[in-house]
C-alpha atoms as a PDB file:
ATOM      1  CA  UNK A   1     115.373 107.918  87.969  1.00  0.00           C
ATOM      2  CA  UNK A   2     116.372 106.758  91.409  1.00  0.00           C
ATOM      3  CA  UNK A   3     114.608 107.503  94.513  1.00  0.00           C
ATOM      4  CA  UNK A   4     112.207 110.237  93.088  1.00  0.00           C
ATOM      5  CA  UNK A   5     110.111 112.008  95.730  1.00  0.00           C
ATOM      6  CA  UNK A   6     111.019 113.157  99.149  1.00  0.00           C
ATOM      7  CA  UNK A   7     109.463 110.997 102.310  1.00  0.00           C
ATOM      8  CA  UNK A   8     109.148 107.482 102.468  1.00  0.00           C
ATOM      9  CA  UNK A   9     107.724 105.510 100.965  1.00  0.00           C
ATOM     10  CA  UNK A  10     104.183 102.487 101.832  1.00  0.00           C
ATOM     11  CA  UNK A  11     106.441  99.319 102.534  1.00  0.00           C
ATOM     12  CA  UNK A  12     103.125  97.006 101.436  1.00  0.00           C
ATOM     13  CA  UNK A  13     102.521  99.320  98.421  1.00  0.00           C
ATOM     14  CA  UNK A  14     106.236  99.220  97.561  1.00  0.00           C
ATOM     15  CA  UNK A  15     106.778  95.745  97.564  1.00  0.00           C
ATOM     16  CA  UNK A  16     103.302  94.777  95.551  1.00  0.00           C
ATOM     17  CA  UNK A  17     104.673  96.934  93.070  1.00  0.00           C
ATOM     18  CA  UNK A  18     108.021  95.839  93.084  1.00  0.00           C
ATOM     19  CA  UNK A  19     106.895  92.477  92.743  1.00  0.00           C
ATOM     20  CA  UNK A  20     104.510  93.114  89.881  1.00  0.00           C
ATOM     21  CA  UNK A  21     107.504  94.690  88.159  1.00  0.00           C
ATOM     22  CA  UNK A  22     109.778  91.602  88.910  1.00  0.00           C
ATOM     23  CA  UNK A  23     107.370  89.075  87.221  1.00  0.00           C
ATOM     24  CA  UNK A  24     109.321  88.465  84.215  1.00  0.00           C
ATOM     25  CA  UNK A  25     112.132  87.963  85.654  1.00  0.00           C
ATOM     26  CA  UNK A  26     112.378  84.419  88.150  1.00  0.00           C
ATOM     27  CA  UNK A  27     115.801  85.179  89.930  1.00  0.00           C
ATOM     28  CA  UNK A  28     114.686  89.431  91.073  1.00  0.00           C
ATOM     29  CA  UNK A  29     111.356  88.067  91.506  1.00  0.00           C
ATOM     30  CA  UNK A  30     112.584  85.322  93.951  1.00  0.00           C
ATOM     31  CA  UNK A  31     114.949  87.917  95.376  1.00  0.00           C
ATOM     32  CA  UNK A  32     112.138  90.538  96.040  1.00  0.00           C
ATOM     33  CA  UNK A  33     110.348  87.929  97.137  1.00  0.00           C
ATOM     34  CA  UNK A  34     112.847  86.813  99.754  1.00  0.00           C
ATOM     35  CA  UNK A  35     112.959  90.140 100.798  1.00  0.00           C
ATOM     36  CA  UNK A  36     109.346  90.333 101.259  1.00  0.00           C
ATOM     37  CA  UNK A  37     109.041  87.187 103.278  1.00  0.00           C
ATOM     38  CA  UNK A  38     111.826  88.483 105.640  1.00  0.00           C
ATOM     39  CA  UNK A  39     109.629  92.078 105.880  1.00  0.00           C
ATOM     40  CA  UNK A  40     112.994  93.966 107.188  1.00  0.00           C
ATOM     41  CA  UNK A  41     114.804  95.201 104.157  1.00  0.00           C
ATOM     42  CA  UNK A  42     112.046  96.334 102.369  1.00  0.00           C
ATOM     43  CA  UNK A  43     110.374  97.739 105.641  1.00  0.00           C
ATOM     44  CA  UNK A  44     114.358 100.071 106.129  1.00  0.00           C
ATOM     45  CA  UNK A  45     114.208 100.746 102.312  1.00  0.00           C
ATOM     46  CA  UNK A  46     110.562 102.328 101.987  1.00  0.00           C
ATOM     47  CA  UNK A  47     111.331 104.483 105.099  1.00  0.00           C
ATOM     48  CA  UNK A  48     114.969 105.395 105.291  1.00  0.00           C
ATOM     49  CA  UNK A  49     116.206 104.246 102.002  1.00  0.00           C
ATOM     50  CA  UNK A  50     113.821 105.640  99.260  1.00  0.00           C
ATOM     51  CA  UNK A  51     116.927 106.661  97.412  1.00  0.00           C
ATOM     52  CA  UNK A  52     117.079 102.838  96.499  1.00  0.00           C
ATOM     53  CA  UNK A  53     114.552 102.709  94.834  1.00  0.00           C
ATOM     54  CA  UNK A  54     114.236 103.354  90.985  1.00  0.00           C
ATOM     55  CA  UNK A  55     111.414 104.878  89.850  1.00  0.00           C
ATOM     56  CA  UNK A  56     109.261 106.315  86.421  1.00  0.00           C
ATOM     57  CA  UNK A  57     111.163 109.498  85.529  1.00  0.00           C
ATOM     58  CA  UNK A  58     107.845 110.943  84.277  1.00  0.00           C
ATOM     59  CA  UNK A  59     105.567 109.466  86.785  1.00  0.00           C
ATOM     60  CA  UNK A  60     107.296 108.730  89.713  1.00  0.00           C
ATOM     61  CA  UNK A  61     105.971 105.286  89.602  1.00  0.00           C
ATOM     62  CA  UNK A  62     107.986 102.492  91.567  1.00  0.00           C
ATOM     63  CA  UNK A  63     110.419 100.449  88.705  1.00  0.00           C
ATOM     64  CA  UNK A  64     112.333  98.243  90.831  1.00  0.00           C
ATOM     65  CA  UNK A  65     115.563  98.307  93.343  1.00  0.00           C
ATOM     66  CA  UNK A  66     118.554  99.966  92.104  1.00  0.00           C
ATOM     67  CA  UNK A  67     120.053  96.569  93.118  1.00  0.00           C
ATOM     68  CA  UNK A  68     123.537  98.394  92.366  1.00  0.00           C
ATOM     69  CA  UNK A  69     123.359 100.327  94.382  1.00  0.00           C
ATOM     70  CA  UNK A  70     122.194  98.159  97.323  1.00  0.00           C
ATOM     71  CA  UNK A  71     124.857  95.741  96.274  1.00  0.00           C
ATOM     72  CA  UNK A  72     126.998  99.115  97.069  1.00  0.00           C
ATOM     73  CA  UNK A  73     125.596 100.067 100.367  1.00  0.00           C
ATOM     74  CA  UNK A  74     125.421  96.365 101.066  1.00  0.00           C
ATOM     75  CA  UNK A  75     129.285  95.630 100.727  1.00  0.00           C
ATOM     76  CA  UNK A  76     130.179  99.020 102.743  1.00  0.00           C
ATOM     77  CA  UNK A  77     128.242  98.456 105.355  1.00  0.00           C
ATOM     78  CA  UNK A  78     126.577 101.763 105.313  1.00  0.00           C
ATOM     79  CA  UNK A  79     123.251  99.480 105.472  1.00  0.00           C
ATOM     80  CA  UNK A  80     123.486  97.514 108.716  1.00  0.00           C
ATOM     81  CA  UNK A  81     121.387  94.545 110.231  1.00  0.00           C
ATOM     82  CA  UNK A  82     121.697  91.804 112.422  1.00  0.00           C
ATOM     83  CA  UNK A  83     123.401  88.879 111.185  1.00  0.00           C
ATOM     84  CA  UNK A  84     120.406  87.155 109.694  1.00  0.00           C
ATOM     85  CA  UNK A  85     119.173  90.607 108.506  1.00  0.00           C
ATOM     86  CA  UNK A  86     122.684  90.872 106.729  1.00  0.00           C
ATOM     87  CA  UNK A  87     122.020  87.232 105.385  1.00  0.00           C
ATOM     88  CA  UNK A  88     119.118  87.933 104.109  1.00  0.00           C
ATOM     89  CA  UNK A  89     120.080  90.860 102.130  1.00  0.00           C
ATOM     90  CA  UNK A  90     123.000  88.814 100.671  1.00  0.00           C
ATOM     91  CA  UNK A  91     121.359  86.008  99.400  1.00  0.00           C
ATOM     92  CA  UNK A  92     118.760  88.281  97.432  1.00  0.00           C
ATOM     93  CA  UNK A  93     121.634  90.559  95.944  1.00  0.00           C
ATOM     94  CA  UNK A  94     123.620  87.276  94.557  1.00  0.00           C
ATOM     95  CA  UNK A  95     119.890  86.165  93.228  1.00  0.00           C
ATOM     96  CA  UNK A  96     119.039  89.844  91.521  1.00  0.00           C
ATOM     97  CA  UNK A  97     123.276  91.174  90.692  1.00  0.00           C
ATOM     98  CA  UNK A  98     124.998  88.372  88.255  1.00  0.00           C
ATOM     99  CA  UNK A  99     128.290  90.454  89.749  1.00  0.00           C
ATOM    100  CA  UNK A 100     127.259  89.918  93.656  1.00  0.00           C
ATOM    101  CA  UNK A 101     129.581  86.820  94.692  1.00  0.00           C
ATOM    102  CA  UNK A 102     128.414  85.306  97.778  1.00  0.00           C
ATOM    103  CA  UNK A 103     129.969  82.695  99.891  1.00  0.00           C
ATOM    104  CA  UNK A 104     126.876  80.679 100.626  1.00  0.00           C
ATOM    105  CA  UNK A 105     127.906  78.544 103.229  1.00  0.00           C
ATOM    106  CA  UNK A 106     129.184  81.455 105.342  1.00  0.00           C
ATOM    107  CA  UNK A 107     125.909  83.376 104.780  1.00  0.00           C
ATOM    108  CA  UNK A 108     123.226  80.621 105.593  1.00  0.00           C
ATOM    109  CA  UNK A 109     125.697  78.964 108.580  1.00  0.00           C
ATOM    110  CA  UNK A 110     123.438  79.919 111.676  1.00  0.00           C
ATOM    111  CA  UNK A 111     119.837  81.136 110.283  1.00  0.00           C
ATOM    112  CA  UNK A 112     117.477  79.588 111.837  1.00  0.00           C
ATOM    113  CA  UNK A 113     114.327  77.323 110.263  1.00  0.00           C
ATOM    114  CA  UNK A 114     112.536  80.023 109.300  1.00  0.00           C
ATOM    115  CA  UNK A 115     115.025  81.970 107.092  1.00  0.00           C
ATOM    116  CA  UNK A 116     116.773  78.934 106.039  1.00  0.00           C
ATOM    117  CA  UNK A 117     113.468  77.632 104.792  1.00  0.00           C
ATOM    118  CA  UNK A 118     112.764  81.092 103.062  1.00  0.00           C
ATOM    119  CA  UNK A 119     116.466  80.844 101.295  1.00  0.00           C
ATOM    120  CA  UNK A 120     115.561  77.801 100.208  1.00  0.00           C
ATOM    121  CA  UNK A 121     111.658  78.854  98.732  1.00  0.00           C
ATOM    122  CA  UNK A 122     114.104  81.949  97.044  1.00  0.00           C
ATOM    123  CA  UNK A 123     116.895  79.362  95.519  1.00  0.00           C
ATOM    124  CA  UNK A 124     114.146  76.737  93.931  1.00  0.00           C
ATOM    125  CA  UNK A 125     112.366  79.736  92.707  1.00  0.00           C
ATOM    126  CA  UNK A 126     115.360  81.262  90.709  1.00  0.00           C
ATOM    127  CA  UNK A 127     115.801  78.331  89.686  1.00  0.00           C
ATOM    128  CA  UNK A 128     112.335  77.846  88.171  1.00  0.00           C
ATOM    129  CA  UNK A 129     111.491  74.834  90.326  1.00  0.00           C
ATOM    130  CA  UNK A 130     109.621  76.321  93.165  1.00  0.00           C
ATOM    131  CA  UNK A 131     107.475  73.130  93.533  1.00  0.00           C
ATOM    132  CA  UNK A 132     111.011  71.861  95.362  1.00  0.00           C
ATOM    133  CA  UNK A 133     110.768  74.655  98.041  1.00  0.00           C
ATOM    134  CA  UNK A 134     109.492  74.014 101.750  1.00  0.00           C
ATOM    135  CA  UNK A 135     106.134  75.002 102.100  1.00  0.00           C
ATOM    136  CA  UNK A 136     105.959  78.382 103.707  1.00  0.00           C
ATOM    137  CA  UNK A 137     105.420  77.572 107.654  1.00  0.00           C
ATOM    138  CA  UNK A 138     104.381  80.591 110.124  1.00  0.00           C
ATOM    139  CA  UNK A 139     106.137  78.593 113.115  1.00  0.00           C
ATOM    140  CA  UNK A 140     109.685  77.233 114.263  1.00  0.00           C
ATOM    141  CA  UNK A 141     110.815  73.855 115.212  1.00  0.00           C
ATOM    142  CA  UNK A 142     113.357  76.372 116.714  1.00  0.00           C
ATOM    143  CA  UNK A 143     113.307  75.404 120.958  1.00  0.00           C
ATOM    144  CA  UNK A 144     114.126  78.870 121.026  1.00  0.00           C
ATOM    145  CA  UNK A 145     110.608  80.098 119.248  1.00  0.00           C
ATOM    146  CA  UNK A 146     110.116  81.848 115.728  1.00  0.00           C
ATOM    147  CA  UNK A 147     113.587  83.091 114.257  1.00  0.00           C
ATOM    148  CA  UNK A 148     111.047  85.751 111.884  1.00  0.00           C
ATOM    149  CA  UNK A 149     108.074  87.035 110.726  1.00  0.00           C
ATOM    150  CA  UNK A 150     105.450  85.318 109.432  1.00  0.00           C
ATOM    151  CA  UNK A 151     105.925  86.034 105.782  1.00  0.00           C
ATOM    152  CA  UNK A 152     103.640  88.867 104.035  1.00  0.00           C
ATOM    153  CA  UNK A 153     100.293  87.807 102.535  1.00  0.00           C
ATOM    154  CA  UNK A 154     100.789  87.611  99.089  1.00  0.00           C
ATOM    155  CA  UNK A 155     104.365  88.111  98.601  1.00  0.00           C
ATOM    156  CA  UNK A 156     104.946  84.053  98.791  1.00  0.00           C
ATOM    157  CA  UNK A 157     107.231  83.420  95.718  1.00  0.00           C
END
């Protein structure tokens, strides 16, 4: 079942439970987590988007992304962003959908400290070596300021 429910949806309650669901999985958990630590797509999803999101049949409870289906929306642009938003979103869909190709170098080419750093928590995570990841940092070396959010408490992969 896919986006059961009319309304949206509680972005902190969706993404605890999405990443409870994740667990067992490294690469969706590092994607979700990604996600989390950026706080847009998640934030769009829960309140304009609850159609992406799969969900109990029975009990309406919250399953995970239809990542599909993002990866869908994603590559038609119906789901827009800036181009760090886009980024974002890209890199999590080529960790979560084996079929997403992504051309790396074009997607991270111009992020800023903070999301590069949070690509590169996501990559060592799917990869089962988060210990190699940059420590999550609430500030930017940027001169122009923070390029983000601080990331969500608790959603550090």
């Amino acid at each position: 079942m896919t986006g059961a429910g009319a309304g949206t949806l509680d972005p902190d309650t969706l993404t605890a439970a999405l990443l409870r669901g994740a667990r067992g999985s490294a690469a969706r958990h590092a994607a979700l987590g990604l996600l989390a630590e950026h706080d847009y797509w998640l934030r769009r999803i829960a309140h304009h988007h609850p159609e992406l999101v799969r969900r109990d049949a029975e009990t309406g409870a919250v399953l995970d992304l239809d990542w599909q289906l993002l990866a869908v929306r994603s590559a038609t642009g119906s789901l827009r962003g800036s181009t760090s938003q886009e980024a974002i979103l890209c890199v999590a869909l080529a960790l979560a959908v084996p079929e997403f190709l992504l051309d790396l170098r074009s997607a991270v080419t111009g992020l800023g400290t903070f999301h590069t750093a949070a690509v590169l928590r996501a990559v060592a995570a799917a990869a089962g070596h988060p210990e190699l990841a940059p420590a999550a940092d609430q500030s930017s070396d940027d001169p122009g300021g923070p390029d983000g959010p601080a990331p969500l408490e608790g959603a550090q992969l």
